[in-house]
N, C-alpha and C. Protein backbone atom coordinates (compact mmCIF):
# COMPACT_ATOMS: atom_id res chain seq x y z
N UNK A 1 0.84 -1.18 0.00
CA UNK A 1 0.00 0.00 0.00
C UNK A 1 0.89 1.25 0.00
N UNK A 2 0.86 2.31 -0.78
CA UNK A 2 1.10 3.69 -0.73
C UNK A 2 0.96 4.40 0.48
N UNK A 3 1.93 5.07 0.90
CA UNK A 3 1.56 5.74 2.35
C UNK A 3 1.53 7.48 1.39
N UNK A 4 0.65 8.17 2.18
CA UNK A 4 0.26 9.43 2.13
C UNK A 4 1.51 10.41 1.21
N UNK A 5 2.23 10.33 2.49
CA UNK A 5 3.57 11.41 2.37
C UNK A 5 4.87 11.26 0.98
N UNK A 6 4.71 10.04 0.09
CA UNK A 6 5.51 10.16 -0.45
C UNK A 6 5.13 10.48 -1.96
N UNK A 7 3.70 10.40 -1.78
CA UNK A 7 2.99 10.71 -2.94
C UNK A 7 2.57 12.17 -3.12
N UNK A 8 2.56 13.03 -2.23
CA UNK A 8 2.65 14.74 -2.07
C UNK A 8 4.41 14.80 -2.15
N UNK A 9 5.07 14.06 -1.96
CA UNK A 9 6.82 14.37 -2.50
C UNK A 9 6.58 14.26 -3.84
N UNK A 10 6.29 13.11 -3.94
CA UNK A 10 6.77 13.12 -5.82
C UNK A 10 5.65 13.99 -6.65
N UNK A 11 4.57 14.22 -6.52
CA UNK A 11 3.46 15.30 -6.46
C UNK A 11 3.89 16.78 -6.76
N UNK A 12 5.15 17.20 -5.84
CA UNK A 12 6.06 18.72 -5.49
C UNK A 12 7.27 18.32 -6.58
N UNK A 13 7.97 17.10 -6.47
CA UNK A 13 8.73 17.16 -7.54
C UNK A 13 8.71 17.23 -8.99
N UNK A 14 7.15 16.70 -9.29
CA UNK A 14 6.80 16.65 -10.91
C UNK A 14 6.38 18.25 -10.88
N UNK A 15 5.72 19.15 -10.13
CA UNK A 15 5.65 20.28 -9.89
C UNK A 15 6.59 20.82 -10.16
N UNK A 16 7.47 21.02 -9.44
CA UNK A 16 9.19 21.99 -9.66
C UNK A 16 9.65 21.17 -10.65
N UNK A 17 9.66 20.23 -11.80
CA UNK A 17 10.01 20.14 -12.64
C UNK A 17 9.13 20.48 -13.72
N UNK A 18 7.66 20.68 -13.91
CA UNK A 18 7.17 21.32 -14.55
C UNK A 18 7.49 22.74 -15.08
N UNK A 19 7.54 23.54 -13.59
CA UNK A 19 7.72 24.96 -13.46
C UNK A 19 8.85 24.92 -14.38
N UNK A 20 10.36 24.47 -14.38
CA UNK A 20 11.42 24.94 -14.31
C UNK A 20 11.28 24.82 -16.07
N UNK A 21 10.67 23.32 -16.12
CA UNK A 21 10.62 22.83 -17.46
C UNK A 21 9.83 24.07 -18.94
N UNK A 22 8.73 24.72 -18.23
CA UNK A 22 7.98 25.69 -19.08
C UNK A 22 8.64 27.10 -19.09
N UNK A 23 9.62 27.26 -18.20
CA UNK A 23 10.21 28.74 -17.63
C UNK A 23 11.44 28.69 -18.61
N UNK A 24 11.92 27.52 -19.25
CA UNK A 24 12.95 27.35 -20.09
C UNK A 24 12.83 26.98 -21.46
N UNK A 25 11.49 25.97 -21.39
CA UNK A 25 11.54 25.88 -22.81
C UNK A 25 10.45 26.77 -23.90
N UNK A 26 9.79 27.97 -22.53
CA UNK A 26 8.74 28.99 -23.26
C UNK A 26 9.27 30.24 -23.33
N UNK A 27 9.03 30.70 -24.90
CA UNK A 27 9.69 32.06 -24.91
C UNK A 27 8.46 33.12 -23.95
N UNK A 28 9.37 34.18 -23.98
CA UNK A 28 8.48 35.66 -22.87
C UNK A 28 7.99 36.26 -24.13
N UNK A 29 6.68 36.22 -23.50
CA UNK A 29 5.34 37.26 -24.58
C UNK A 29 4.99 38.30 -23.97
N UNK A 30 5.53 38.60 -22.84
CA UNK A 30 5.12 40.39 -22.35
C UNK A 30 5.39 41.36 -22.89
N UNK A 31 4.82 42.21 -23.53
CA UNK A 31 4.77 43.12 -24.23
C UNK A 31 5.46 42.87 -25.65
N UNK A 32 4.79 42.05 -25.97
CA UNK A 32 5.18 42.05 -27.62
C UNK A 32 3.81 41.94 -28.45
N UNK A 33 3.66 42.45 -29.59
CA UNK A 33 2.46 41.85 -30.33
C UNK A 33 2.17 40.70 -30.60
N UNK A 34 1.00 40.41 -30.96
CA UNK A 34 0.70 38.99 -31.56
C UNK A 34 1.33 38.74 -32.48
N UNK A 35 1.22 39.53 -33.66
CA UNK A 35 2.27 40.03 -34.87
C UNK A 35 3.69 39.08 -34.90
N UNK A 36 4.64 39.40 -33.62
CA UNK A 36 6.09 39.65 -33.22
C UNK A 36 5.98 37.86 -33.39
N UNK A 37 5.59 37.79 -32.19
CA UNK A 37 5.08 36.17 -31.18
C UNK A 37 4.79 35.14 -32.24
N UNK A 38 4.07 35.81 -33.45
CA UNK A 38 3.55 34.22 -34.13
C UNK A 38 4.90 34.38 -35.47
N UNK A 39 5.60 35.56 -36.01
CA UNK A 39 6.47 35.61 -36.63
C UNK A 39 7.52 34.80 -36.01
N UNK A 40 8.09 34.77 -34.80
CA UNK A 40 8.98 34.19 -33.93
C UNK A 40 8.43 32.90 -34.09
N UNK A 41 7.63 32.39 -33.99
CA UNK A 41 7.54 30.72 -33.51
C UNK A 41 6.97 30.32 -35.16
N UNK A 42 6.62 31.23 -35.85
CA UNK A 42 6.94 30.16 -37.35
C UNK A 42 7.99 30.22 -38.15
N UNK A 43 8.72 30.92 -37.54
CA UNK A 43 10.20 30.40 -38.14
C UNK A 43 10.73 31.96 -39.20
């Protein structure tokens, strides 16, 4: 049987590897046009 506590660990770790994972592989769209943003990601 699964005990409680190790499943809120690995729960926080797929978490902080999410975060880190989208913070690196997503470019920053603040203050740019739509224009800029879709020129950039089609190449």
């Amino acid at each position: 049987m699964i005990q409680i506590h190790p499943t809120f660990w690995l729960y926080a770790v797929i978490c902080v590897f999410g975060f880190f994972f989208i913070k690196i592989k997503l470019p920053e769209t603040k203050g740019r046009r739509l224009e800029e943003i879709e020129r950039k990601l089609t190449g």
